[in-house]
PDB file of N, CA and C in Angstrom:
ATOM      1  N   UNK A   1      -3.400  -9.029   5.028  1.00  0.00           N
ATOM      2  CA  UNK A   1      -2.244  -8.222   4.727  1.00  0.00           C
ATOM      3  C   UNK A   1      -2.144  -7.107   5.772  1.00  0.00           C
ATOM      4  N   UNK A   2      -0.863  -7.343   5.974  1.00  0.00           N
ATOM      5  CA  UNK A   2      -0.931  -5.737   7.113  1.00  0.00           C
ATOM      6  C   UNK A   2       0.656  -5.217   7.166  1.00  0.00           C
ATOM      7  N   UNK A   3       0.921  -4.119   6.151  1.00  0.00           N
ATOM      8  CA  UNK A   3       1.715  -4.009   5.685  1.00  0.00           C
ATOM      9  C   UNK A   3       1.510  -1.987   6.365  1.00  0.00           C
ATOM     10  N   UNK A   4       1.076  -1.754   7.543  1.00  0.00           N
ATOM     11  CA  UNK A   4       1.065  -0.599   8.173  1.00  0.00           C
ATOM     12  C   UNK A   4       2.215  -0.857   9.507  1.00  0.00           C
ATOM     13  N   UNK A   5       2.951   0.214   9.635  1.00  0.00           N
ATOM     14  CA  UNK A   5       3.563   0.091  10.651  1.00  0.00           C
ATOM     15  C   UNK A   5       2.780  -0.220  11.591  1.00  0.00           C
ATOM     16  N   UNK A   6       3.824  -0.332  13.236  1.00  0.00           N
ATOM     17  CA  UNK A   6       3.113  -0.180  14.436  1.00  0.00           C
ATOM     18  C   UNK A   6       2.205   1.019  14.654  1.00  0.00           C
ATOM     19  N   UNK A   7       3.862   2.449  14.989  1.00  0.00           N
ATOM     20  CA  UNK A   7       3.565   3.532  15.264  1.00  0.00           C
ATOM     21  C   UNK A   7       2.297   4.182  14.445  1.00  0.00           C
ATOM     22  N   UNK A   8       1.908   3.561  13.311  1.00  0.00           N
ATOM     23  CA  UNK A   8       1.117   4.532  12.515  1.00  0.00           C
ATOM     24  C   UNK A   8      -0.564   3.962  13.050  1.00  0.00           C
ATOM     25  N   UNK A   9      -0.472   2.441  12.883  1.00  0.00           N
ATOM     26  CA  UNK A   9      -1.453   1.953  13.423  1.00  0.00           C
ATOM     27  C   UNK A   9      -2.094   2.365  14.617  1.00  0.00           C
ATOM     28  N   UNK A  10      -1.276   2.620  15.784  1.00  0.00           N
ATOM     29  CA  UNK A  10      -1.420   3.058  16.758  1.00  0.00           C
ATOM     30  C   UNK A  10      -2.010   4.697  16.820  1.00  0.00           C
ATOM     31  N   UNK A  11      -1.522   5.382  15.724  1.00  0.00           N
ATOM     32  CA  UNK A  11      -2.127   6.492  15.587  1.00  0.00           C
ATOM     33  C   UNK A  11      -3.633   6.445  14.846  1.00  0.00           C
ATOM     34  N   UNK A  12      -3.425   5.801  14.099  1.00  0.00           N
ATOM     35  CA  UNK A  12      -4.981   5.697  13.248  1.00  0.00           C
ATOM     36  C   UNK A  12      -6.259   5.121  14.739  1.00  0.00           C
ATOM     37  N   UNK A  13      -5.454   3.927  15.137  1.00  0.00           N
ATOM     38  CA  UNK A  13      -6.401   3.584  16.316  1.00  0.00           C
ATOM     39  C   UNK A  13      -6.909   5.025  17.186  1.00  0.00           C
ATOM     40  N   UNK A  14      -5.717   5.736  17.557  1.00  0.00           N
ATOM     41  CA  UNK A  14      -6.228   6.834  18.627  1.00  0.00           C
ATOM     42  C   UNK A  14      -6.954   8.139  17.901  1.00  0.00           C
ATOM     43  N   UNK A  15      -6.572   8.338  16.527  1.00  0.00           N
ATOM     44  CA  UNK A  15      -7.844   8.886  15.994  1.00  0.00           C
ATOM     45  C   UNK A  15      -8.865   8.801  16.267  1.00  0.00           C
ATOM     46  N   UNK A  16      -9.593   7.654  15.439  1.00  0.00           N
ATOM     47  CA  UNK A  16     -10.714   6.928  15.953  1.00  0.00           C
ATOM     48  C   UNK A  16     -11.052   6.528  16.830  1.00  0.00           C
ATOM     49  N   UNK A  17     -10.422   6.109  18.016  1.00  0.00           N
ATOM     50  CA  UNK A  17     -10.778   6.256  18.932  1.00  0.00           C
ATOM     51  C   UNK A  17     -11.174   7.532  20.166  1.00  0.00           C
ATOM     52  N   UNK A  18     -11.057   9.113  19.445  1.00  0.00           N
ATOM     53  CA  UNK A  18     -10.861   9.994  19.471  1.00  0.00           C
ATOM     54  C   UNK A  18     -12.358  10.737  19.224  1.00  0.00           C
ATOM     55  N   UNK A  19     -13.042  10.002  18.159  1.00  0.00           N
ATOM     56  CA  UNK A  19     -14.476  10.525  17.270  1.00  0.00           C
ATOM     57  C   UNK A  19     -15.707   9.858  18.974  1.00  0.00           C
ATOM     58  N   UNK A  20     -16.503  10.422  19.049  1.00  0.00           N
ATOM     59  CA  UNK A  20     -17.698   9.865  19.540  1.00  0.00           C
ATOM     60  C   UNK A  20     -18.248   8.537  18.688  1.00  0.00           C
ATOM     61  N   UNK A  21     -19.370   7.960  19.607  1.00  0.00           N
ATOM     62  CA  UNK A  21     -19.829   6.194  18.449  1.00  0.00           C
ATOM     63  C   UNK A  21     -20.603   6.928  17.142  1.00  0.00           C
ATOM     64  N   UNK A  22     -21.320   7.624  17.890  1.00  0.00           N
ATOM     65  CA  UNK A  22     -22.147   8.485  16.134  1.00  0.00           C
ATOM     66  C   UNK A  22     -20.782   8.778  15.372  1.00  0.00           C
ATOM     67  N   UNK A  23     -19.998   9.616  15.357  1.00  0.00           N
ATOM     68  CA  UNK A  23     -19.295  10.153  14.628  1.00  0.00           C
ATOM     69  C   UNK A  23     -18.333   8.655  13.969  1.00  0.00           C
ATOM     70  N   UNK A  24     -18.197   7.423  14.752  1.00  0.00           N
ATOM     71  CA  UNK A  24     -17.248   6.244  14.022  1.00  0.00           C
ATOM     72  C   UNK A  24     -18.206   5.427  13.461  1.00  0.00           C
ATOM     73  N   UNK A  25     -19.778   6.127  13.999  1.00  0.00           N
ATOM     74  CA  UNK A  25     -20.475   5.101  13.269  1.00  0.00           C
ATOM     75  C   UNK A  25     -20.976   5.765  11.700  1.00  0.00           C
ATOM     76  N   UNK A  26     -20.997   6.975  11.513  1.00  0.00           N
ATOM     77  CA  UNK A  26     -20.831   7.677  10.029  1.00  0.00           C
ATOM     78  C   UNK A  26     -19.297   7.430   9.493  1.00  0.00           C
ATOM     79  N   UNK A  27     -18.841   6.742  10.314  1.00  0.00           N
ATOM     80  CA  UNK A  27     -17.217   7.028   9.421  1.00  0.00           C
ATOM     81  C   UNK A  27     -17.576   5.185   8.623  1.00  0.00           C
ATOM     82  N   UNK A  28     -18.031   4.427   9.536  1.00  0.00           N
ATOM     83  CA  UNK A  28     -17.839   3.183   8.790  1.00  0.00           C
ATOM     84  C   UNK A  28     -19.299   2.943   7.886  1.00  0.00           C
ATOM     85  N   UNK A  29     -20.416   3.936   7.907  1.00  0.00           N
ATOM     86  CA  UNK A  29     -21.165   3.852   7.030  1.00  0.00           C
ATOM     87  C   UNK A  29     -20.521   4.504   5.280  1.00  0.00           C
ATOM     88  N   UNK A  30     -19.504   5.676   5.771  1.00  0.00           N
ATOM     89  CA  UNK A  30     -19.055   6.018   4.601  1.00  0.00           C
ATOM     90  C   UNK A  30     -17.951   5.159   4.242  1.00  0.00           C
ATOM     91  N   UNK A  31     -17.356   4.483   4.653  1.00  0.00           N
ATOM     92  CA  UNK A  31     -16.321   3.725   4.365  1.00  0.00           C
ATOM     93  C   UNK A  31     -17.063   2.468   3.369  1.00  0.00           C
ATOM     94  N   UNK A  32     -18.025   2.022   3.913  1.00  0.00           N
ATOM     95  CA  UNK A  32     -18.925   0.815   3.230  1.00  0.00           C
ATOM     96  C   UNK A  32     -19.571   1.169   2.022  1.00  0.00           C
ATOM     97  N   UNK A  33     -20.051   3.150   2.077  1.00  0.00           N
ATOM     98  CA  UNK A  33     -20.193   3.587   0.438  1.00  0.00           C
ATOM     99  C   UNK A  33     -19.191   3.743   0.058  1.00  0.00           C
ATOM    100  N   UNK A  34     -18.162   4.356   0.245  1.00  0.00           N
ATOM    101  CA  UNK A  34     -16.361   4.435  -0.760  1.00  0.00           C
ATOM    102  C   UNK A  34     -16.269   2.843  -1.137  1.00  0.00           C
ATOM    103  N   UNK A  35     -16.484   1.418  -0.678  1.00  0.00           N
ATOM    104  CA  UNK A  35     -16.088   0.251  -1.223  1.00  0.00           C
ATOM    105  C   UNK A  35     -17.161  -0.221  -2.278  1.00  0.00           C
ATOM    106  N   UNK A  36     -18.455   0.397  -1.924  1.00  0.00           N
ATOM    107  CA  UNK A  36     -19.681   0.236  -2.834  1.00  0.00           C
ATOM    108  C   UNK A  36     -19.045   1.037  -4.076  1.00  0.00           C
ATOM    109  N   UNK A  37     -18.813   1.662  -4.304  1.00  0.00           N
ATOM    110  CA  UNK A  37     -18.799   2.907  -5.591  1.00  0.00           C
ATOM    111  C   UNK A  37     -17.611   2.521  -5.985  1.00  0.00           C
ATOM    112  N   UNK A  38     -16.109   2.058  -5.247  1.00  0.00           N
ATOM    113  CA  UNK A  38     -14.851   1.197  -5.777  1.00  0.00           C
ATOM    114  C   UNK A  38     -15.579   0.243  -7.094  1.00  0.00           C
ATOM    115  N   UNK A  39     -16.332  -0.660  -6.400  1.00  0.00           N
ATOM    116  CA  UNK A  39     -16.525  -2.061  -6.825  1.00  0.00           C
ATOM    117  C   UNK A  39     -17.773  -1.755  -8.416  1.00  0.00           C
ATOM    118  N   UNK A  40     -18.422  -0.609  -8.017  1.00  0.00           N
ATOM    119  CA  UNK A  40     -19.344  -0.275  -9.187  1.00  0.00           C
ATOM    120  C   UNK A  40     -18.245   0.562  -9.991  1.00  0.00           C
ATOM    121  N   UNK A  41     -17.898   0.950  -9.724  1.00  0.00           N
ATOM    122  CA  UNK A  41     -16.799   1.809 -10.956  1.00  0.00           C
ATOM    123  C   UNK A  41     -16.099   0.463 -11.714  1.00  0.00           C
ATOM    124  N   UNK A  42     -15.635  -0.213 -11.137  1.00  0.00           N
ATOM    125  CA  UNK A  42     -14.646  -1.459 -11.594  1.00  0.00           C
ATOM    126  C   UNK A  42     -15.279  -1.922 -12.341  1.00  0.00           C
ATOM    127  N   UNK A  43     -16.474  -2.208 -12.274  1.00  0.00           N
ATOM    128  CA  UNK A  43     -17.359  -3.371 -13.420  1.00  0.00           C
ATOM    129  C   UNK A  43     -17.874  -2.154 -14.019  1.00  0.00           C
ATOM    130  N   UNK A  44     -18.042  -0.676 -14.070  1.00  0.00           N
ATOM    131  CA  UNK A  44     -18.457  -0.195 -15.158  1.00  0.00           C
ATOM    132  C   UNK A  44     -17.149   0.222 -16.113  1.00  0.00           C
ATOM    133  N   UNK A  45     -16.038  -0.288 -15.561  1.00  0.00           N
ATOM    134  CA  UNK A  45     -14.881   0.230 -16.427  1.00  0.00           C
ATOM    135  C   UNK A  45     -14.623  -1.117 -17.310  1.00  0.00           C
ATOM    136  N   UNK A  46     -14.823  -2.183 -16.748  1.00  0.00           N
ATOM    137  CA  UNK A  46     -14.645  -3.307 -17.328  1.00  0.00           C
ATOM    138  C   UNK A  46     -16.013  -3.616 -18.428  1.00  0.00           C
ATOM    139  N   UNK A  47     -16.915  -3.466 -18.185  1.00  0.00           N
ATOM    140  CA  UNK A  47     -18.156  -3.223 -18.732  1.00  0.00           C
ATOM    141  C   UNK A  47     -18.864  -2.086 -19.738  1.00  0.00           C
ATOM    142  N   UNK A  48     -18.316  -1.372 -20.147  1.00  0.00           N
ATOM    143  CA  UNK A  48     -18.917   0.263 -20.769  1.00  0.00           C
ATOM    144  C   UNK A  48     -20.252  -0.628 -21.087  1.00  0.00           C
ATOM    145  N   UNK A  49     -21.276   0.457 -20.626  1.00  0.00           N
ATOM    146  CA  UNK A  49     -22.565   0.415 -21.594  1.00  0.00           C
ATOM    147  C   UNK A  49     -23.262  -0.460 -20.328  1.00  0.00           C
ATOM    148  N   UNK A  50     -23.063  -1.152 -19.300  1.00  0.00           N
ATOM    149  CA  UNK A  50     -23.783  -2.628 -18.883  1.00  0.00           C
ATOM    150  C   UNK A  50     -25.293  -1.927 -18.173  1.00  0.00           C
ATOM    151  N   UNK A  51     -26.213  -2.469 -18.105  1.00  0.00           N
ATOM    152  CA  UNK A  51     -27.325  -2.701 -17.812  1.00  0.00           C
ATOM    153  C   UNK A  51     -27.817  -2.168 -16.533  1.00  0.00           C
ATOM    154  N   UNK A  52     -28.916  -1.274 -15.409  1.00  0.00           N
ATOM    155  CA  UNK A  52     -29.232  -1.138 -14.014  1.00  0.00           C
ATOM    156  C   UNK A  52     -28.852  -2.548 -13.960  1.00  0.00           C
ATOM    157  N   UNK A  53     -29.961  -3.488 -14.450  1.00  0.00           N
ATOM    158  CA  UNK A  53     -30.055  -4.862 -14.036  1.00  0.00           C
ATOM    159  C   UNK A  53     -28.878  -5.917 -14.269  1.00  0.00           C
ATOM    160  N   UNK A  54     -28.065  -5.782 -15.270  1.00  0.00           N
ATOM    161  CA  UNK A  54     -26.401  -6.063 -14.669  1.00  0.00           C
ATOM    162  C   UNK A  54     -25.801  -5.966 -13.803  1.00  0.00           C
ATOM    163  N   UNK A  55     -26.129  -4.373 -14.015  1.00  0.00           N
ATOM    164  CA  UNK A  55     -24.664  -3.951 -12.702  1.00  0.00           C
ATOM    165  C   UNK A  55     -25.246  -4.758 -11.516  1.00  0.00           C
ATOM    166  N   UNK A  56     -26.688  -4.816 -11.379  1.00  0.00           N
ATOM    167  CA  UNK A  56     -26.747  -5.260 -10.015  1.00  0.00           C
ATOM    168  C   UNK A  56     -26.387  -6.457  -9.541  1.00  0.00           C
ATOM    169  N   UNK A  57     -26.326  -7.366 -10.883  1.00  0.00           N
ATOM    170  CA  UNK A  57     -25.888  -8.686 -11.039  1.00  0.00           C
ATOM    171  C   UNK A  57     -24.760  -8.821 -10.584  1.00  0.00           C
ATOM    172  N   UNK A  58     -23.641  -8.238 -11.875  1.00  0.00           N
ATOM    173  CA  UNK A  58     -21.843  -8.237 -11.544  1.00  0.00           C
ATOM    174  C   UNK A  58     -22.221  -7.480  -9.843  1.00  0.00           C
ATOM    175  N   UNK A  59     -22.478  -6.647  -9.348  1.00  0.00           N
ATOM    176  CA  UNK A  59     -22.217  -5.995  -8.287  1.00  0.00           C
ATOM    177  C   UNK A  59     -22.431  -7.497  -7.121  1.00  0.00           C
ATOM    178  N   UNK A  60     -23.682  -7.460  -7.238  1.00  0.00           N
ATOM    179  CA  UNK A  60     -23.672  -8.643  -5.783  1.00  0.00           C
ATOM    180  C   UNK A  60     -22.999 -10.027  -6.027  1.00  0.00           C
ATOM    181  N   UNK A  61     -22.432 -10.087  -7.494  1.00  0.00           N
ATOM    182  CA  UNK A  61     -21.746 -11.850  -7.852  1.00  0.00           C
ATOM    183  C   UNK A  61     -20.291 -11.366  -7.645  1.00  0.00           C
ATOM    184  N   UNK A  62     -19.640 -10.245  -7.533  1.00  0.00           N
ATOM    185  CA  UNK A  62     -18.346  -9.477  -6.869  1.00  0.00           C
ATOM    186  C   UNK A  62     -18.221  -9.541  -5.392  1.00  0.00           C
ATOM    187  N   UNK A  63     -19.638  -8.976  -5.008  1.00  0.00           N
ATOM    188  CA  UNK A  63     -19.553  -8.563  -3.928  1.00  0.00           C
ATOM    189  C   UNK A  63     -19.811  -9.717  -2.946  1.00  0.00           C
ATOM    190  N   UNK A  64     -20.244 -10.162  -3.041  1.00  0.00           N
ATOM    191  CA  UNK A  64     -20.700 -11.612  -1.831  1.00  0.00           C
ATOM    192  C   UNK A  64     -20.667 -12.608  -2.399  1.00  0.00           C
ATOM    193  N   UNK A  65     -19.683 -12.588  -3.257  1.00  0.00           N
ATOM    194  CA  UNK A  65     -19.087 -14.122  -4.102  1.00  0.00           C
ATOM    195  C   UNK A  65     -18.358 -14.900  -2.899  1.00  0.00           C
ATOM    196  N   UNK A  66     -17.678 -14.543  -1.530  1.00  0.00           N
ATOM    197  CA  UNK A  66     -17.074 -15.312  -0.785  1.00  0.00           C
ATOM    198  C   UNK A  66     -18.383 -15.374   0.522  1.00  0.00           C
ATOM    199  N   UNK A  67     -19.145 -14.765   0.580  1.00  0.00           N
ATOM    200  CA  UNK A  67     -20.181 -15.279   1.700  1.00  0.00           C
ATOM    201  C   UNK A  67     -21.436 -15.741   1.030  1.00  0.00           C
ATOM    202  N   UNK A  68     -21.905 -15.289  -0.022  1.00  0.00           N
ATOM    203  CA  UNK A  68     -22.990 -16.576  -0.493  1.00  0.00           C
ATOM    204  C   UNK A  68     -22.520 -17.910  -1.112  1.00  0.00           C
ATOM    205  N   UNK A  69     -23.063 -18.662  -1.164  1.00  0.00           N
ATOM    206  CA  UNK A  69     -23.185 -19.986  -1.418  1.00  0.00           C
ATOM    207  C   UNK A  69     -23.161 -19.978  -3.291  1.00  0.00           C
ATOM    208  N   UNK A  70     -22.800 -20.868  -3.912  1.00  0.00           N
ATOM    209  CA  UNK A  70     -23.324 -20.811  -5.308  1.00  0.00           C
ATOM    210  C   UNK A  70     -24.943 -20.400  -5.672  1.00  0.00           C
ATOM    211  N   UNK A  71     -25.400 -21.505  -4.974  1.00  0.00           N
ATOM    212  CA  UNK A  71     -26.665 -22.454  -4.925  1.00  0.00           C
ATOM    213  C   UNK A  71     -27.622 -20.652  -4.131  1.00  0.00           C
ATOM    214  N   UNK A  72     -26.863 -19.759  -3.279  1.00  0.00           N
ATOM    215  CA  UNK A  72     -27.709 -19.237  -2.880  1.00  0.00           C
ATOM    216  C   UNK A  72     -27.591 -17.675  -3.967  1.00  0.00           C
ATOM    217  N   UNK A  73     -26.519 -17.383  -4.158  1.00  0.00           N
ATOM    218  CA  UNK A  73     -25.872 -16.645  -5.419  1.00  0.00           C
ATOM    219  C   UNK A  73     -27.331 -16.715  -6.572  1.00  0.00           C
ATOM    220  N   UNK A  74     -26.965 -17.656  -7.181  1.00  0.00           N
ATOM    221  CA  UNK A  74     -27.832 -18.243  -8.215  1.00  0.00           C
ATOM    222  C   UNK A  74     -29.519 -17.597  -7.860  1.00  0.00           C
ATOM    223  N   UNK A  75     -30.158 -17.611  -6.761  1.00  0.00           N
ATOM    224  CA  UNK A  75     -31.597 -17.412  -6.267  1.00  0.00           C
ATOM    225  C   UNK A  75     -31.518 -15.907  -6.180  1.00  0.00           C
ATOM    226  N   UNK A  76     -30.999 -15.085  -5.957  1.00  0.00           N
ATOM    227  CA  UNK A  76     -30.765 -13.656  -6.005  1.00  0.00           C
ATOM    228  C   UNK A  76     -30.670 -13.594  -7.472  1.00  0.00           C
ATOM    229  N   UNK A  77     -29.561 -14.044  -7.980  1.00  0.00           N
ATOM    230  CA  UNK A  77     -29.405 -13.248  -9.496  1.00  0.00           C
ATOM    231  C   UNK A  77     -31.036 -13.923 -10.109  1.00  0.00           C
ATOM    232  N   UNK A  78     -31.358 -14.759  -9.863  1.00  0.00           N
ATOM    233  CA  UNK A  78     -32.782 -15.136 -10.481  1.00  0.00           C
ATOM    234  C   UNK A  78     -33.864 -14.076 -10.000  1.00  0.00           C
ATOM    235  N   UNK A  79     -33.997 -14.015  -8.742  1.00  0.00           N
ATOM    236  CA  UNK A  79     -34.582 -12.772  -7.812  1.00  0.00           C
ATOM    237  C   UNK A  79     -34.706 -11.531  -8.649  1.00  0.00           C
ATOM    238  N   UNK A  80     -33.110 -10.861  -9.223  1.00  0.00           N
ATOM    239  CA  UNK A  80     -33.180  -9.517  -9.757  1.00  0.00           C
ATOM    240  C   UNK A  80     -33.382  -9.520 -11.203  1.00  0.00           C
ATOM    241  N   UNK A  81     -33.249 -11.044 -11.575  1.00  0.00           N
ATOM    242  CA  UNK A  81     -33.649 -11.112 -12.812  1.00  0.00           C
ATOM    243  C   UNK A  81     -35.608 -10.976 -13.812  1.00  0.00           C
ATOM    244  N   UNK A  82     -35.952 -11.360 -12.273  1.00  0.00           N
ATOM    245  CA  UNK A  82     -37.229 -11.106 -12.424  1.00  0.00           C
ATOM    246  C   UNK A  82     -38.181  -9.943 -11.936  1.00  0.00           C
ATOM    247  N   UNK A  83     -37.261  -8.719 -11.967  1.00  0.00           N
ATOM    248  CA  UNK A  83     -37.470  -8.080 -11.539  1.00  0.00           C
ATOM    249  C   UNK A  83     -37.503  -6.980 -12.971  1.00  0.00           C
TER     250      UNK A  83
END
């Protein structure tokens, strides 16, 4: 989806392109916690009450449901289950 103008795009690019690599490289470490804490809020809103050992479940079967495998899915949630 890319539903941003040109002109604006072009500005966001020269922002960032604007920061030093340390400074874009704290911007996309915080960007990766703002989507972490999105995705844990969501399943604790959908969830009241759920479990450390849930959330961690729903969290990584949300979160890397399109790059793990079923088959590899399945060995993690067993992983944190035995934990």
């Amino acid at each position: 989806m890319n539903d941003t103008p040109d002109h604006i795009h072009k500005k966001q690019l020269e922002i960032i392109l604007s920061k030093t690599p340390g400074q874009r490289f704290l911007m996309g470490l915080q960007m990766m916690e703002d989507v972490r804490q999105l995705v844990i809020s969501g399943i604790r809103k959908e969830r009241p009450g759920i479990s450390d050992k849930e959330l961690k479940i729903a969290f990584i079967s949300r979160y890397y449901k399109n790059d793990l495998s079923e088959e590899r899915l399945k060995d993690v949630i067993g992983w944190i289950m035995k934990q």
